[in-house]
N, C-alpha and C. Protein backbone atom coordinates (compact mmCIF):
# COMPACT_ATOMS: atom_id res chain seq x y z
N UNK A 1 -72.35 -7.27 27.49
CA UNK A 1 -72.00 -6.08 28.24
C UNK A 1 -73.16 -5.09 28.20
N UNK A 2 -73.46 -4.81 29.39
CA UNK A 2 -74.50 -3.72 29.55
C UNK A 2 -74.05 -2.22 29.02
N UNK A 3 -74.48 -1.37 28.09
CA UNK A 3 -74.59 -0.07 27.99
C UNK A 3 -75.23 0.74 28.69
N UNK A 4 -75.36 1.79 29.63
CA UNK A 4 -75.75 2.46 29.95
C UNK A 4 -76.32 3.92 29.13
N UNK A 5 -77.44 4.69 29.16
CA UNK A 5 -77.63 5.43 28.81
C UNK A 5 -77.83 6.93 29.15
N UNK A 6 -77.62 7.61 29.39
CA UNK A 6 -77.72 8.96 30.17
C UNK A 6 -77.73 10.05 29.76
N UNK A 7 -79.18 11.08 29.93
CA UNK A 7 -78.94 12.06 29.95
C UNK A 7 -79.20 13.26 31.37
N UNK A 8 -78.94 14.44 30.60
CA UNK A 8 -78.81 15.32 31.86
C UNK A 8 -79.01 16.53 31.36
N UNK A 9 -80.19 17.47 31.93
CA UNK A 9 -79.91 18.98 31.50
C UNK A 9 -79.33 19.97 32.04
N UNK A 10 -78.30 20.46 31.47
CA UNK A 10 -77.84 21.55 32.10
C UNK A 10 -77.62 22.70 31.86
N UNK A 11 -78.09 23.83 31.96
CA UNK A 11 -78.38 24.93 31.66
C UNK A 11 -78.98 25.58 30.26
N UNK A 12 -80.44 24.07 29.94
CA UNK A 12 -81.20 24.15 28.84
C UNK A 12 -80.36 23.29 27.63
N UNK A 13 -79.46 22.58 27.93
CA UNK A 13 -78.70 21.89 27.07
C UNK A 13 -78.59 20.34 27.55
N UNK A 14 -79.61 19.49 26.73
CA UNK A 14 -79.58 18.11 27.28
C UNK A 14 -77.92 17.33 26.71
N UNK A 15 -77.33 17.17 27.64
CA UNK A 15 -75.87 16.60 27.58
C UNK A 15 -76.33 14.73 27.55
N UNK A 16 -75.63 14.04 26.89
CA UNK A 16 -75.82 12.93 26.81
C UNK A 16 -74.27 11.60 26.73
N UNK A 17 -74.60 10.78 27.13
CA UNK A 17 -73.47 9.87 26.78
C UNK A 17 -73.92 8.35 27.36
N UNK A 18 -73.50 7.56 26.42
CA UNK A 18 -73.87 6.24 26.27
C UNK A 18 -71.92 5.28 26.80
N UNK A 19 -72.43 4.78 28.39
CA UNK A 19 -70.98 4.32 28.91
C UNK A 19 -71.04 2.93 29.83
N UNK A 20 -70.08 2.32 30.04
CA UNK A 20 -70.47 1.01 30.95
C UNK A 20 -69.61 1.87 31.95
N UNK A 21 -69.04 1.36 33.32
CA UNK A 21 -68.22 1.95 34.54
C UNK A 21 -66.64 2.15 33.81
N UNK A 22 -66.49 2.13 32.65
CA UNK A 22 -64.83 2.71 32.52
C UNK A 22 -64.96 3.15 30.69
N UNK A 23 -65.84 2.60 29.88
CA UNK A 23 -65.41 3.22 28.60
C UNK A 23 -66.69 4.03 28.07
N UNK A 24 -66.41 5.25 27.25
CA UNK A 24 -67.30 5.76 26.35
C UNK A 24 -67.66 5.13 25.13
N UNK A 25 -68.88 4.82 24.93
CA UNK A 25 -69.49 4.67 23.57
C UNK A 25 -69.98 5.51 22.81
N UNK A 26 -70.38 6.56 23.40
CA UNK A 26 -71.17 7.35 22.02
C UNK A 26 -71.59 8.55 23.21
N UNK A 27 -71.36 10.01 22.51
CA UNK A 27 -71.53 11.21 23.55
C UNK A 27 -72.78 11.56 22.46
N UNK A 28 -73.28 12.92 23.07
CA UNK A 28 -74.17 13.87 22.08
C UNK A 28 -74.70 14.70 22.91
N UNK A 29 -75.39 16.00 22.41
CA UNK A 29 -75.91 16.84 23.38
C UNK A 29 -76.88 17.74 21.75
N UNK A 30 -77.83 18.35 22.57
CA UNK A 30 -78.84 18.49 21.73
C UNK A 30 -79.97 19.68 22.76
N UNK A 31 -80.27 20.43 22.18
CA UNK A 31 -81.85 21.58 22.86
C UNK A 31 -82.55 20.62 23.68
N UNK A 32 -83.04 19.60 23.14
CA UNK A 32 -84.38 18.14 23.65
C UNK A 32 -83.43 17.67 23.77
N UNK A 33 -84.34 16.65 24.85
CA UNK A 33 -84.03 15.31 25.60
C UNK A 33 -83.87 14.21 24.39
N UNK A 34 -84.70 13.89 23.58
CA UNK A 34 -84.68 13.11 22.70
C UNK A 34 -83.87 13.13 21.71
N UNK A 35 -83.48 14.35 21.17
CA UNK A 35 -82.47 14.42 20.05
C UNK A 35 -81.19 14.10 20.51
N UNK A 36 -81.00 14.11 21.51
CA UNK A 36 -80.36 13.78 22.35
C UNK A 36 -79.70 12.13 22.84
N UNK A 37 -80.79 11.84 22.67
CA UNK A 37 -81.23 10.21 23.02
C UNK A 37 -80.75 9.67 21.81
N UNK A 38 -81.78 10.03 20.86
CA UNK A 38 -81.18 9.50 19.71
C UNK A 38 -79.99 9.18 18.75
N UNK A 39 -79.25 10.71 19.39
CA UNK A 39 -77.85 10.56 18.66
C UNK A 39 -76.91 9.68 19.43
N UNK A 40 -77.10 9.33 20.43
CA UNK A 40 -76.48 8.18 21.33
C UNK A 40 -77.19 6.80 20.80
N UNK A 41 -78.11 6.62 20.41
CA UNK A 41 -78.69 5.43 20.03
C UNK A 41 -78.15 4.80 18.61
N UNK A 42 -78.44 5.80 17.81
CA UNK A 42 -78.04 6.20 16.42
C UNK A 42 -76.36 5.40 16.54
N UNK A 43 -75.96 5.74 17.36
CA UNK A 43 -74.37 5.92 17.82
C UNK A 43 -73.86 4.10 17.32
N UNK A 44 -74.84 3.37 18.52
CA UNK A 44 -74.32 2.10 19.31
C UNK A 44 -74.95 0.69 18.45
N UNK A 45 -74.13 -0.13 18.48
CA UNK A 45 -74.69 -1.30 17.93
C UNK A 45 -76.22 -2.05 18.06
N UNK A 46 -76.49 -2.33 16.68
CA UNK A 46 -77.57 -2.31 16.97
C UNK A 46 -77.92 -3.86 18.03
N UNK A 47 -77.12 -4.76 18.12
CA UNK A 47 -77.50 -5.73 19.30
C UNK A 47 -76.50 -5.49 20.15
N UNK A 48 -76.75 -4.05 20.98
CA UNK A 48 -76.05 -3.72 22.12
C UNK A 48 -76.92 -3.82 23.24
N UNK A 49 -76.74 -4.17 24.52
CA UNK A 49 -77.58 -4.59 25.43
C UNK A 49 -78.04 -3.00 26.02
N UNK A 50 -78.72 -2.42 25.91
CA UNK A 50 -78.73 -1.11 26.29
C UNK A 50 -79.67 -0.71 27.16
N UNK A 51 -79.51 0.17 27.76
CA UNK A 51 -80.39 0.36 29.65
C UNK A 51 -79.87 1.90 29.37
N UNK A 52 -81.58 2.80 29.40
CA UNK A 52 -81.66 4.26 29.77
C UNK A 52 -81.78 4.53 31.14
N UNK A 53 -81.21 5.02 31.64
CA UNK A 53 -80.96 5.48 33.19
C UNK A 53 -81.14 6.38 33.50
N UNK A 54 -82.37 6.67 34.61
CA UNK A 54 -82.63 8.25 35.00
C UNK A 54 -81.34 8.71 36.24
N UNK A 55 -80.66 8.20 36.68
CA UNK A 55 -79.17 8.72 37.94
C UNK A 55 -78.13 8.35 36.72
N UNK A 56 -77.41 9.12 36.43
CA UNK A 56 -75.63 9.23 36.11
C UNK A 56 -74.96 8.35 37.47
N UNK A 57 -74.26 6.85 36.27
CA UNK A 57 -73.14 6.82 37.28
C UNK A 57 -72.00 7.92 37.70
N UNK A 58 -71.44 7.40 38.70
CA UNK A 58 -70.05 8.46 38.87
C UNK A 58 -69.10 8.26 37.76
N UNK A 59 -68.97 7.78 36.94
CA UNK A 59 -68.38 7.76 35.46
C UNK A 59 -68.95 8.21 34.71
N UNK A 60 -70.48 8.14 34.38
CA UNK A 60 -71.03 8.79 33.61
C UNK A 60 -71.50 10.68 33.96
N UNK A 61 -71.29 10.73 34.96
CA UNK A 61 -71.23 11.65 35.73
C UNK A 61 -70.09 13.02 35.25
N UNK A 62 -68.96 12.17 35.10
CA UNK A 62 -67.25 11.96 35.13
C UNK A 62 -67.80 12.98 33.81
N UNK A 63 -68.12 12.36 32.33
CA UNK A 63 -68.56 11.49 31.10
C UNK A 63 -69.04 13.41 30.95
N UNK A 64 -70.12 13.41 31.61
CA UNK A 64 -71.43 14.19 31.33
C UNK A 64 -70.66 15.99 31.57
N UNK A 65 -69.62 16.16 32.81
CA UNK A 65 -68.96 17.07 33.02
C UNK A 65 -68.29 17.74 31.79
N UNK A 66 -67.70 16.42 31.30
CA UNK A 66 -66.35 16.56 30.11
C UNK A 66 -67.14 17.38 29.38
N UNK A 67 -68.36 16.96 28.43
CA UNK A 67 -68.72 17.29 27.23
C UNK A 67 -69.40 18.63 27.63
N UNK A 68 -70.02 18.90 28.62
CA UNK A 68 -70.00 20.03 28.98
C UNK A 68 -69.09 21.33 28.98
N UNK A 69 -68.18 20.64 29.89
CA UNK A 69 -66.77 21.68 29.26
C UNK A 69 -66.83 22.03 27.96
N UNK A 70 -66.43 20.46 27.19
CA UNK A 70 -66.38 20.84 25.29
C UNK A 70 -66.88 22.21 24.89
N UNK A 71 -68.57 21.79 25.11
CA UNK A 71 -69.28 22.78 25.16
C UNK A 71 -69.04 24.22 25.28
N UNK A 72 -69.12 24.11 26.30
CA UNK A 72 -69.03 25.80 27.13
C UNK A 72 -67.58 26.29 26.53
N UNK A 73 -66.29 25.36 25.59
CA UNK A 73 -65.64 25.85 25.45
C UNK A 73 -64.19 26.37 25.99
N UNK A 74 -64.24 25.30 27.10
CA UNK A 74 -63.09 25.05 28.41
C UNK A 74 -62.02 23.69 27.92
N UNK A 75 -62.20 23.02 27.07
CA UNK A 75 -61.64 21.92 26.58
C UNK A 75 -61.96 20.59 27.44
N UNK A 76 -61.19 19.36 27.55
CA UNK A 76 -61.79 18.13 28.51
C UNK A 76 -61.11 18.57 29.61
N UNK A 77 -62.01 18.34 30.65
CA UNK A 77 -60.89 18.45 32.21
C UNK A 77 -59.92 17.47 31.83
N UNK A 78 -59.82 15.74 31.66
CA UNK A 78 -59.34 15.28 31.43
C UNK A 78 -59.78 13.85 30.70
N UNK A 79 -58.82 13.41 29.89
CA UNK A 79 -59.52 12.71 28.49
C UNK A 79 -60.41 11.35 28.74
N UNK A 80 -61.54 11.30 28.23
CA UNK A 80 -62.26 10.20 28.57
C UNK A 80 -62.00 9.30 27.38
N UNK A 81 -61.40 8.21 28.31
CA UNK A 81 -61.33 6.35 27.33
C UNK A 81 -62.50 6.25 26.45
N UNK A 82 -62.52 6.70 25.14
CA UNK A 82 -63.67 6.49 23.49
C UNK A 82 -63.35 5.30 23.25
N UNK A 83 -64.33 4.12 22.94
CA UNK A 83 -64.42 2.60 23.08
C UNK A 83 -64.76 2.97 21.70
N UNK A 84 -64.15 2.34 20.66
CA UNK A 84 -64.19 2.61 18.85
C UNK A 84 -63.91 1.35 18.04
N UNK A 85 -64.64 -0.03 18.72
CA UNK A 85 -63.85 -1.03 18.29
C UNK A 85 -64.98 -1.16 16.77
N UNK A 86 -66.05 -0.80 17.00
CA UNK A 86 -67.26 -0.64 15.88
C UNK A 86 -67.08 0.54 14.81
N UNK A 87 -65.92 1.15 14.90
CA UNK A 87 -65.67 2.44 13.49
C UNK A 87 -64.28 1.43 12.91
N UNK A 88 -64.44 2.15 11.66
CA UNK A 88 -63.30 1.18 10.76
C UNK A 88 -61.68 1.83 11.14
N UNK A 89 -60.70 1.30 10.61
CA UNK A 89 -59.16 1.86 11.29
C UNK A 89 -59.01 3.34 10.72
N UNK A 90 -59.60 3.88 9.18
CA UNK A 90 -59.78 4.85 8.74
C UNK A 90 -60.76 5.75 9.61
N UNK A 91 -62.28 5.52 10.18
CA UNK A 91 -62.79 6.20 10.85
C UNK A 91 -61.73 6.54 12.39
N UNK A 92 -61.13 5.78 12.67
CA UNK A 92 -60.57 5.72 14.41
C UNK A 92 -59.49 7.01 13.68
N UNK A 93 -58.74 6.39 12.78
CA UNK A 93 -57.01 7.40 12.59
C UNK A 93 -57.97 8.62 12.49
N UNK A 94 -59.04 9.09 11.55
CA UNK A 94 -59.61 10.32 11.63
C UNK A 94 -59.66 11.06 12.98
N UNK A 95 -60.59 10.39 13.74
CA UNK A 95 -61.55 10.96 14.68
C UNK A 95 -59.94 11.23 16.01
N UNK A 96 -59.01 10.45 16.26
CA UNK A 96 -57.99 10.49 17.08
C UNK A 96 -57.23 11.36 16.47
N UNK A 97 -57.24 12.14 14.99
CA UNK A 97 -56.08 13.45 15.01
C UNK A 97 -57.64 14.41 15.28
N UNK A 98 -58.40 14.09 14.73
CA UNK A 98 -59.57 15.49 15.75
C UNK A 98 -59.17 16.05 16.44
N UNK A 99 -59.26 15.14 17.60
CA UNK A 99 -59.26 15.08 18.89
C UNK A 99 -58.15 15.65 19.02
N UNK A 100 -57.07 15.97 18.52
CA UNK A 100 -55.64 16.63 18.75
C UNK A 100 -55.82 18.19 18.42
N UNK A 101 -56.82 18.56 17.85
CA UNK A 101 -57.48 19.75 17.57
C UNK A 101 -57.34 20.44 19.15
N UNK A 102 -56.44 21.64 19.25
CA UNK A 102 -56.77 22.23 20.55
C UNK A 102 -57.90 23.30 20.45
N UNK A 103 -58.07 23.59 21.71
CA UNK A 103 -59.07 24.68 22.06
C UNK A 103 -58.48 25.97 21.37
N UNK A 104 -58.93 26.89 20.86
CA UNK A 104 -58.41 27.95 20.18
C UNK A 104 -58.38 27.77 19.12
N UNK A 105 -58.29 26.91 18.24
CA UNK A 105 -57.25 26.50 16.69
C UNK A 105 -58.78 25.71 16.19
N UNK A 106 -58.56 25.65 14.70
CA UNK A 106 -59.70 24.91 14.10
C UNK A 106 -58.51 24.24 12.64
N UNK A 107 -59.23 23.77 12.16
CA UNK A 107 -58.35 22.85 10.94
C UNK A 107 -59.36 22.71 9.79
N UNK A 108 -58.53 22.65 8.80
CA UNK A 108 -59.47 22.28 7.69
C UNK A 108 -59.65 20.85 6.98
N UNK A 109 -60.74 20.40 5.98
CA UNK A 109 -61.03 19.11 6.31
C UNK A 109 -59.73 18.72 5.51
N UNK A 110 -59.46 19.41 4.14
CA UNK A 110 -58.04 19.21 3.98
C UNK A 110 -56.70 18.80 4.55
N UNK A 111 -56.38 19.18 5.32
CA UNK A 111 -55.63 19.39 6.21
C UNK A 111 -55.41 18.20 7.25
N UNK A 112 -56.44 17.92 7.79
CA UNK A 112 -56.94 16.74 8.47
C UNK A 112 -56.40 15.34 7.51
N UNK A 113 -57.09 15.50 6.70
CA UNK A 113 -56.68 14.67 5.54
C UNK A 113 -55.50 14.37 5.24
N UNK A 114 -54.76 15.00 5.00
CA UNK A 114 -53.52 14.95 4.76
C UNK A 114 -52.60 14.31 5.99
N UNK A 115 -53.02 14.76 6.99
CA UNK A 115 -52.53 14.13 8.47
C UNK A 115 -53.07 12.73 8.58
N UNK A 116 -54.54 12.52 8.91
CA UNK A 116 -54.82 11.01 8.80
C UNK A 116 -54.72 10.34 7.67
N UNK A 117 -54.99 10.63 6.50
CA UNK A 117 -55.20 9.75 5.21
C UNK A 117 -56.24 9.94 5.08
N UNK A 118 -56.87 9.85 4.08
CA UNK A 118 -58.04 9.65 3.11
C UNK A 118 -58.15 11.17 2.10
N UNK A 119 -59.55 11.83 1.43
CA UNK A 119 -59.77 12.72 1.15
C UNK A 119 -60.46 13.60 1.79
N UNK A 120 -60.41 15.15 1.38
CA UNK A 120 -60.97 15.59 2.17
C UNK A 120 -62.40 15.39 2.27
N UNK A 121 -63.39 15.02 1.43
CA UNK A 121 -64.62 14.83 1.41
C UNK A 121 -64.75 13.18 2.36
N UNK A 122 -63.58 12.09 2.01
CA UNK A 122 -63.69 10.65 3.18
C UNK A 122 -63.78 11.33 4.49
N UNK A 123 -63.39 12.30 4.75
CA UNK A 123 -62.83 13.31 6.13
C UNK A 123 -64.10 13.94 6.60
N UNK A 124 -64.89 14.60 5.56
CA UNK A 124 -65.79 15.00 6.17
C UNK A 124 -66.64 14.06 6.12
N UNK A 125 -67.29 13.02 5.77
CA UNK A 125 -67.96 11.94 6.06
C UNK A 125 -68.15 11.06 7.45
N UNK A 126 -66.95 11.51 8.11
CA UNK A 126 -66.46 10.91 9.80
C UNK A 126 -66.93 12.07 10.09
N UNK A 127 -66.56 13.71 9.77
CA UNK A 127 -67.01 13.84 10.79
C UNK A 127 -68.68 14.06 10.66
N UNK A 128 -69.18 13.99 9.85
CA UNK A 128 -70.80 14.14 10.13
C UNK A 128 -71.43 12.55 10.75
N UNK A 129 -70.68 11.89 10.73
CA UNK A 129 -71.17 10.68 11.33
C UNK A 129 -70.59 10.53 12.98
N UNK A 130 -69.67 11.46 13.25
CA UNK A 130 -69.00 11.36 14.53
C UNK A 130 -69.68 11.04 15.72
N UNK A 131 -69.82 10.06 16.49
CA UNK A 131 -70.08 9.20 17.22
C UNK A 131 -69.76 9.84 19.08
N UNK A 132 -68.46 10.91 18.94
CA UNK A 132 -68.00 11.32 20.38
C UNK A 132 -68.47 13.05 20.46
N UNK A 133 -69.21 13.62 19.43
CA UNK A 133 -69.41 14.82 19.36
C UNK A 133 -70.16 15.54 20.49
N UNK A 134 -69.77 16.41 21.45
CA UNK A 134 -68.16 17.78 20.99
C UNK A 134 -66.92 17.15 21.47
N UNK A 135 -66.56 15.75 22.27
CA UNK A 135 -65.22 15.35 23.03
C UNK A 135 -64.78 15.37 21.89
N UNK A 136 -64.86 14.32 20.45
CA UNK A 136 -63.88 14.40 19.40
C UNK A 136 -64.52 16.01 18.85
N UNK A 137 -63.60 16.90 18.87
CA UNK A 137 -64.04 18.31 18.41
C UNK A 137 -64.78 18.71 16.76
N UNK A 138 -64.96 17.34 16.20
CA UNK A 138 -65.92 17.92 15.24
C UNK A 138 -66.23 19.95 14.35
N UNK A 139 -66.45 19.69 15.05
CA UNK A 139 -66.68 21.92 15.26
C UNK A 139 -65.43 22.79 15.23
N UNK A 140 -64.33 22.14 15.08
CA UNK A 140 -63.28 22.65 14.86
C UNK A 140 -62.43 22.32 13.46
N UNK A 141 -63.41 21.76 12.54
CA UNK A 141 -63.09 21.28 11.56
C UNK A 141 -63.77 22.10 10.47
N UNK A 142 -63.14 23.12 9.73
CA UNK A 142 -63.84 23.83 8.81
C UNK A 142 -63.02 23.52 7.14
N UNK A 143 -63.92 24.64 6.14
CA UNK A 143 -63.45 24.14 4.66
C UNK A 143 -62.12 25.04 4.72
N UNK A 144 -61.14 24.67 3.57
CA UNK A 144 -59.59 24.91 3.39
C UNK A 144 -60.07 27.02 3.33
N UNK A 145 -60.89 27.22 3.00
CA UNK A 145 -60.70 28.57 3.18
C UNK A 145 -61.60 29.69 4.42
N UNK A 146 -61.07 28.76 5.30
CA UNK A 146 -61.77 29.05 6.43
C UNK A 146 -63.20 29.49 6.70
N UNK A 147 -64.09 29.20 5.88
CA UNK A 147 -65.18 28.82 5.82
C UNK A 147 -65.54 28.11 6.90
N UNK A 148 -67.34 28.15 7.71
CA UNK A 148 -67.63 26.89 8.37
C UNK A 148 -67.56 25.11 8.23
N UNK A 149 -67.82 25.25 6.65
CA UNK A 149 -68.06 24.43 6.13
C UNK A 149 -69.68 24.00 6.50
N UNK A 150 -69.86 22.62 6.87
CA UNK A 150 -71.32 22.30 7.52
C UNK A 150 -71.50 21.60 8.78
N UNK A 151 -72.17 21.00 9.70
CA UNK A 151 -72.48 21.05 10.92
C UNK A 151 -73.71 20.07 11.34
N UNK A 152 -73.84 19.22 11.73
CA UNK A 152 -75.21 18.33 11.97
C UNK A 152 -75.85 19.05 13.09
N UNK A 153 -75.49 20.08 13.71
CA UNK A 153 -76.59 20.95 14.74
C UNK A 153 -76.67 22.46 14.11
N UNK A 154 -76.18 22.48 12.97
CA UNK A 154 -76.60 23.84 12.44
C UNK A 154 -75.24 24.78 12.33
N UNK A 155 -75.05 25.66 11.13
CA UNK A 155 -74.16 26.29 11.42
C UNK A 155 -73.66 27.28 12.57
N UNK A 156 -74.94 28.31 12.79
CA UNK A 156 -74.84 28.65 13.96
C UNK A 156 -74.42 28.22 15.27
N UNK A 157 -74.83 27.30 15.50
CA UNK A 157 -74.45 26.36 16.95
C UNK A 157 -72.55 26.27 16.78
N UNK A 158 -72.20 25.93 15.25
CA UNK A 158 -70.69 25.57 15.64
C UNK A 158 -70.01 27.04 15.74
N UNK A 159 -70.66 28.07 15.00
CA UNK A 159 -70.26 29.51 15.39
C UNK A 159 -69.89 29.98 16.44
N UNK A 160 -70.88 29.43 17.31
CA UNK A 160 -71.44 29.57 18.85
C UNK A 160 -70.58 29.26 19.31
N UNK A 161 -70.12 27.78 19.06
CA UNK A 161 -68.98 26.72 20.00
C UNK A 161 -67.81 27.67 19.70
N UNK A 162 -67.18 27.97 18.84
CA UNK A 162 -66.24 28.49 18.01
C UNK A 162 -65.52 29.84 18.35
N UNK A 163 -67.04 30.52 18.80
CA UNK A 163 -66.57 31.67 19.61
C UNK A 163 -65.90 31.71 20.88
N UNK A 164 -66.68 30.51 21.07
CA UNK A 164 -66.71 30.23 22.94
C UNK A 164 -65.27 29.84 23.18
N UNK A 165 -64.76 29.45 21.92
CA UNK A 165 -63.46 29.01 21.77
C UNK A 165 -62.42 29.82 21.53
N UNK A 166 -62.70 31.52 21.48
CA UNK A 166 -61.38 32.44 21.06
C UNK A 166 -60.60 31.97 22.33
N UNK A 167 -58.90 32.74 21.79
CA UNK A 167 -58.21 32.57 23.25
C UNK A 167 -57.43 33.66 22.57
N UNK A 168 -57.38 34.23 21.93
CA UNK A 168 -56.42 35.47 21.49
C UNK A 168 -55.35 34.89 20.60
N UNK A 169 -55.31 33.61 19.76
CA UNK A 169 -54.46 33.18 19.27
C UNK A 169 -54.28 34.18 17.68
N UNK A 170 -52.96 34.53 17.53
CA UNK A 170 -53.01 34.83 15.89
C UNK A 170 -51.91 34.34 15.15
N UNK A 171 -51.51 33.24 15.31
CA UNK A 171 -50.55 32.56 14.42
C UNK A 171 -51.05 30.95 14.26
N UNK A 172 -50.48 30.38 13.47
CA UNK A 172 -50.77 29.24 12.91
C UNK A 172 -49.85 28.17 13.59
N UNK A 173 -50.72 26.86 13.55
CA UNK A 173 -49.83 26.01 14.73
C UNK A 173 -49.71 24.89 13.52
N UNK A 174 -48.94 23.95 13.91
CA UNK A 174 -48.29 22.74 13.54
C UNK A 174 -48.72 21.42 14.40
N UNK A 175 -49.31 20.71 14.46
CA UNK A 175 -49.19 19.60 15.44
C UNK A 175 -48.70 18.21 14.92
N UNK A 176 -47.34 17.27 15.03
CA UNK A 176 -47.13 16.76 14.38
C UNK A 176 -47.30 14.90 14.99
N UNK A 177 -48.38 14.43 13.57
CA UNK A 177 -49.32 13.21 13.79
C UNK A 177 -48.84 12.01 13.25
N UNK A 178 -47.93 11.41 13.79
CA UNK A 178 -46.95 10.40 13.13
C UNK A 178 -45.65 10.75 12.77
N UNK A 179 -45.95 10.74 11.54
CA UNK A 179 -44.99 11.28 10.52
C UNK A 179 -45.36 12.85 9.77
N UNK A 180 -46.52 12.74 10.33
CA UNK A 180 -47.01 13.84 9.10
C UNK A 180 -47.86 15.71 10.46
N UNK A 181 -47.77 16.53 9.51
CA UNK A 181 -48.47 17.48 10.46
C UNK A 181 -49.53 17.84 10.02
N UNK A 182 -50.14 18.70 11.08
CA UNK A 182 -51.76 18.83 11.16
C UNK A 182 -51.69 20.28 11.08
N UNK A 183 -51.65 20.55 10.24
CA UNK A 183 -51.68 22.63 10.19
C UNK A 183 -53.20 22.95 10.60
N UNK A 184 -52.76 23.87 11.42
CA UNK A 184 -54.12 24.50 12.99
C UNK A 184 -54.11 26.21 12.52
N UNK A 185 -55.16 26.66 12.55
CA UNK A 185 -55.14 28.09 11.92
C UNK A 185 -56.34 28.57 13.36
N UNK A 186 -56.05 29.78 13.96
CA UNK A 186 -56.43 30.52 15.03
C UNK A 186 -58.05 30.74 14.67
N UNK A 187 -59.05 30.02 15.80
CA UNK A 187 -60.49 29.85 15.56
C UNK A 187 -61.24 31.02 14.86
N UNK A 188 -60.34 32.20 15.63
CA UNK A 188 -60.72 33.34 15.30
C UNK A 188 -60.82 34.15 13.65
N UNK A 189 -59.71 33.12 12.76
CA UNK A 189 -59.61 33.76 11.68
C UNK A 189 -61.19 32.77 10.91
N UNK A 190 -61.53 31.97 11.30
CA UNK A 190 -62.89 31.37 10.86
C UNK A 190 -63.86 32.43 11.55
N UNK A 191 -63.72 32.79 12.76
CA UNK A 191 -65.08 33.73 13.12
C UNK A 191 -65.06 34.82 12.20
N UNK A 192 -64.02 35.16 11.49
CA UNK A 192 -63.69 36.70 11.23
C UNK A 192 -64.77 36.27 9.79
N UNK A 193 -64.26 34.77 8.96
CA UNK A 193 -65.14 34.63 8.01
C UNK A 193 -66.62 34.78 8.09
N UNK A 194 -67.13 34.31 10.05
CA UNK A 194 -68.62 34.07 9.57
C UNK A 194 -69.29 35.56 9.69
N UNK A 195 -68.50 36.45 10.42
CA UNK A 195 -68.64 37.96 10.27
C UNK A 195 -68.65 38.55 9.13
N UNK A 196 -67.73 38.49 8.32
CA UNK A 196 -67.57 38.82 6.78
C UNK A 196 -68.74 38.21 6.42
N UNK A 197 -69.47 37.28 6.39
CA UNK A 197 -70.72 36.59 5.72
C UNK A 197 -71.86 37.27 6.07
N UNK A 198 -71.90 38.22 7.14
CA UNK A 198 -73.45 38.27 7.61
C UNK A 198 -74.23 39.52 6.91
């Protein structure tokens, strides 16, 4: 199976995603073209048949919109098929209650934990290795005392995302992941921490 590779700049932000015509393999976005490149490369098997492409298919196209949104802080227009047959059943259960992370709300790695299984430090290990970053929301994952915690593009940058992410929320949400719930605390009470820090 052919991989496709793609990037795209858009408004000084090289957006990236690695897709065949219907599934995602590996997103990333980065300042450079290359850091860019790489974290999609980084991403994909290493005997994956892979082809860099200067035109976006209309899926990758589709692909390149989404994470943009992420970005800018609008959430997915609508959810793109993440192809995860190469992360273990512990990495997938992680990265799929992420992804249940809404726009507004952030979680702690605790917390997470407790919803998928493992510890909170197995928890943060997915996400610094996260493979769909910003579609699986990564950046919405901070320490139990609303702290940033840490960030593979810098703390600032998830600040950035984070802000982009108020919606006026001030109560605490519930989202319930199986059997078990995902306690969601308003993005804003993490901004209030990185304010208190400066």
């Amino acid at each position: 199976m052919k991989i496709g590779v793609y990037t795209k700049n858009i408004d000084g932000v090289w957006f990236g995603v690695a897709c065949d015509e219907k599934n995602v393999f590996a997103t990333s976005f980065s300042k450079n073209e290359k850091t860019a490149l790489q974290g999609l490369t980084d991403c994909l098997p290493v005997d994956a048949d892979i082809q860099v492409v200067a035109a976006p298919s209309p899926f990758a196209e589709k692909a390149l919109s989404s994470i943009k949104n992420v970005y800018d802080g609008k959430g997915e227009s609508q959810p793109l098929p993440l192809t995860n047959e190469r992360l273990s059943p512990f990495q997938n259960r992680v990265l799929e209650v992420t992804r249940l992370i809404p726009v507004g709300y952030v979680t702690s790695y605790g917390a997470l934990s407790e919803a998928a299984g493992g510890s909170p430090r197995a928890v943060g290990g997915v996400m610094a290795s996260n493979p769909f970053a910003p579609i699986v929301p990564c950046h919405r994952v901070v320490r139990s005392d609303l702290t940033l915690g840490g960030y593979g593009g810098g703390l600032n940058l998830k600040a950035e995302m984070l802000a982009r992410e108020k919606r006026g929320k001030s109560s605490p949400l519930e989202v319930l992941v199986a059997s078990k719930k995902l306690r969601l605390f308003p993005v804003e009470l993490a901004l209030a921490k990185v304010e208190k820090g400066k």
